[in-house]
Protein backbone atom coordinates (compact mmCIF):
# COMPACT_ATOMS: atom_id res chain seq x y z
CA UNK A 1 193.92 144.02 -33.04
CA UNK A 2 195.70 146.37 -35.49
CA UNK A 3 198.71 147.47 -35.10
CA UNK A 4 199.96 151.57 -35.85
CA UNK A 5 203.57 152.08 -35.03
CA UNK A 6 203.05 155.68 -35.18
CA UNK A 7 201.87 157.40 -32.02
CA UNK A 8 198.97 159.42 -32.03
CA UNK A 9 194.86 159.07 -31.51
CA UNK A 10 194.26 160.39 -35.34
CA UNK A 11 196.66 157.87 -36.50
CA UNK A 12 195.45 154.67 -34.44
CA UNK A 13 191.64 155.11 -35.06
CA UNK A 14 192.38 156.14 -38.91
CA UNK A 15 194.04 152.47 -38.85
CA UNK A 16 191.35 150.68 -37.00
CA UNK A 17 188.80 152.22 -39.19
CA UNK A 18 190.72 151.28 -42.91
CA UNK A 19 190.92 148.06 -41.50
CA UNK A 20 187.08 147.16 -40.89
CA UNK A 21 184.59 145.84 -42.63
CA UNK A 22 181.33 145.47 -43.06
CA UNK A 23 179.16 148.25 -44.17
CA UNK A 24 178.98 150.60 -40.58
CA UNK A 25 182.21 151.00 -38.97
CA UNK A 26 181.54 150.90 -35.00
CA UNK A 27 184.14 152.36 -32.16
CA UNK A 28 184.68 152.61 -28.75
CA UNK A 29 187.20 153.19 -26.27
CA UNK A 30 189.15 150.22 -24.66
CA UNK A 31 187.57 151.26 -21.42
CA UNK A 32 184.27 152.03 -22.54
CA UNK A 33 181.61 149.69 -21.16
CA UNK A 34 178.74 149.15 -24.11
CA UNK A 35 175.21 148.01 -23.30
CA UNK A 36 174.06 144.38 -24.59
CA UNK A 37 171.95 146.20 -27.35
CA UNK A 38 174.59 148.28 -28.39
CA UNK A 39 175.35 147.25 -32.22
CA UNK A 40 171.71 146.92 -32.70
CA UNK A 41 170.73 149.84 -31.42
CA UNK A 42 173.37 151.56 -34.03
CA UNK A 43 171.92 149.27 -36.74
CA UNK A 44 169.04 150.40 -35.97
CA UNK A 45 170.17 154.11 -35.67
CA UNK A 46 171.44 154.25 -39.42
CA UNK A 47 168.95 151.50 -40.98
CA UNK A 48 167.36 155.25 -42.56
CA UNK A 49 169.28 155.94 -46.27
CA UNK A 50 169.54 159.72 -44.82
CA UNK A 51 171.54 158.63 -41.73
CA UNK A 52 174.93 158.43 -41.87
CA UNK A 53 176.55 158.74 -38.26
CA UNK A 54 175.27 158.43 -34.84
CA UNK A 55 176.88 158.68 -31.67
CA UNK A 56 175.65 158.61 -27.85
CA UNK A 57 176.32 159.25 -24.68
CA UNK A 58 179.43 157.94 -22.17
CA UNK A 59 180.53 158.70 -18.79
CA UNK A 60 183.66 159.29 -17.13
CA UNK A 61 183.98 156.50 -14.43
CA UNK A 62 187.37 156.90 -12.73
CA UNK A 63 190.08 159.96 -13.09
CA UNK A 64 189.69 163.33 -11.29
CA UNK A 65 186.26 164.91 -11.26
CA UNK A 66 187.63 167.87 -13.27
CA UNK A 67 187.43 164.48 -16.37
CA UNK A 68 184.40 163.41 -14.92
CA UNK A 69 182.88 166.41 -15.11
CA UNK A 70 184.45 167.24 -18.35
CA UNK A 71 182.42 164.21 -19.84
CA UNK A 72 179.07 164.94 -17.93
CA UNK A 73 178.61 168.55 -19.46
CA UNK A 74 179.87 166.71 -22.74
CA UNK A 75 176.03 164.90 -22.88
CA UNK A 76 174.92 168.64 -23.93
CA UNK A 77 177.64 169.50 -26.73
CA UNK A 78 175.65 166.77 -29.83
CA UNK A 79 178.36 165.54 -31.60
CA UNK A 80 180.01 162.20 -32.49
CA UNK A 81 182.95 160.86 -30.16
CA UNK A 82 185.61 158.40 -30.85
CA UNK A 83 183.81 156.80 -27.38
CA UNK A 84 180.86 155.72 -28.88
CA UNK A 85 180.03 156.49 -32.54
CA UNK A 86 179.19 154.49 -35.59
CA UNK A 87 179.45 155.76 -39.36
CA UNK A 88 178.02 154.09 -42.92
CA UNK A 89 181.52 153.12 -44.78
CA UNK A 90 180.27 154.64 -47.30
CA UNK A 91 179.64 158.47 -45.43
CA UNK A 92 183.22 157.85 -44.11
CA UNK A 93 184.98 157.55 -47.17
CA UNK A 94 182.87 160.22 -48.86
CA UNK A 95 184.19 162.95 -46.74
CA UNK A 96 187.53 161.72 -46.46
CA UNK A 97 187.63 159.76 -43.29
CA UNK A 98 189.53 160.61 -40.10
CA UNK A 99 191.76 164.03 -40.87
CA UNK A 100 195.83 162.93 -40.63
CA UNK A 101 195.82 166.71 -40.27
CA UNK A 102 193.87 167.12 -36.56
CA UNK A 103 194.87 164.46 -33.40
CA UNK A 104 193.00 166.18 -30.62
CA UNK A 105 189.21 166.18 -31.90
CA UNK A 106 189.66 163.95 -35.02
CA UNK A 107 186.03 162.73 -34.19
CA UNK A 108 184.32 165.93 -33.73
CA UNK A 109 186.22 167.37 -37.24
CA UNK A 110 185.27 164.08 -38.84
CA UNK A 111 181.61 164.73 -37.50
CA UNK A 112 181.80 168.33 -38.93
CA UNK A 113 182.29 167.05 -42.15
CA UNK A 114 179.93 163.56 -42.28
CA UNK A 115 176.81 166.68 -41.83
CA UNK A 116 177.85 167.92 -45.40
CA UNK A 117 178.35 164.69 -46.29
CA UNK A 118 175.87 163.64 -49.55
CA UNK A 119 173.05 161.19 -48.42
């Protein structure tokens, strides 16, 4: 566990992520179930040089069905989510990591800018 005394989702997973190590930086949500092949399906995901981020899909379990509906038509906007989405260190750093600048959608920006990033 790492601790961020300032509030905000930008700010936590910015933390978590200067903190890792290892050469792909993995996340998921504290609620978020993952599969028993999960890491190795992401190693095997970026094991390509020209493959810097990957994310996949999640569901919406509990909350109103206005959420869980919310994160069913999400499975047809592609893009990485803080829910379940691994990045090469090295891709991360390149394009500047997680925006301090953007809380709401910090992992969609930081997607926008990992598909510019130099592979």
């Amino acid at each position: 566990m790492i601790r961020e005394p300032v509030k905000g989702y930008h700010r936590a997973i910015r933390r978590g992520f200067e903190a890792a190590g290892g050469e792909i930086i993995a996340s998921t949500d504290a609620d978020t179930i993952v599969g028993p092949d999960w890491l190795s399906g992401i190693a095997g995901t970026l094991a390509p040089d020209d493959v810097v981020a990957c994310g996949g899909v999640f569901r919406f379990n509990d909350g109103p069905l206005q959420v869980r509906l919310l994160g069913f038509l999400g499975r047809l906007n592609y893009h990485i989510a803080g829910a379940n989405m691994a990045v090469k260190r090295s891709a991360y750093h390149a394009c500047g990591g997680f925006s301090s600048n953007v809380n709401l959608g910090a992992d969609v920006e930081l997607g926008q800018r990992l598909t510019k990033t130099e592979k």
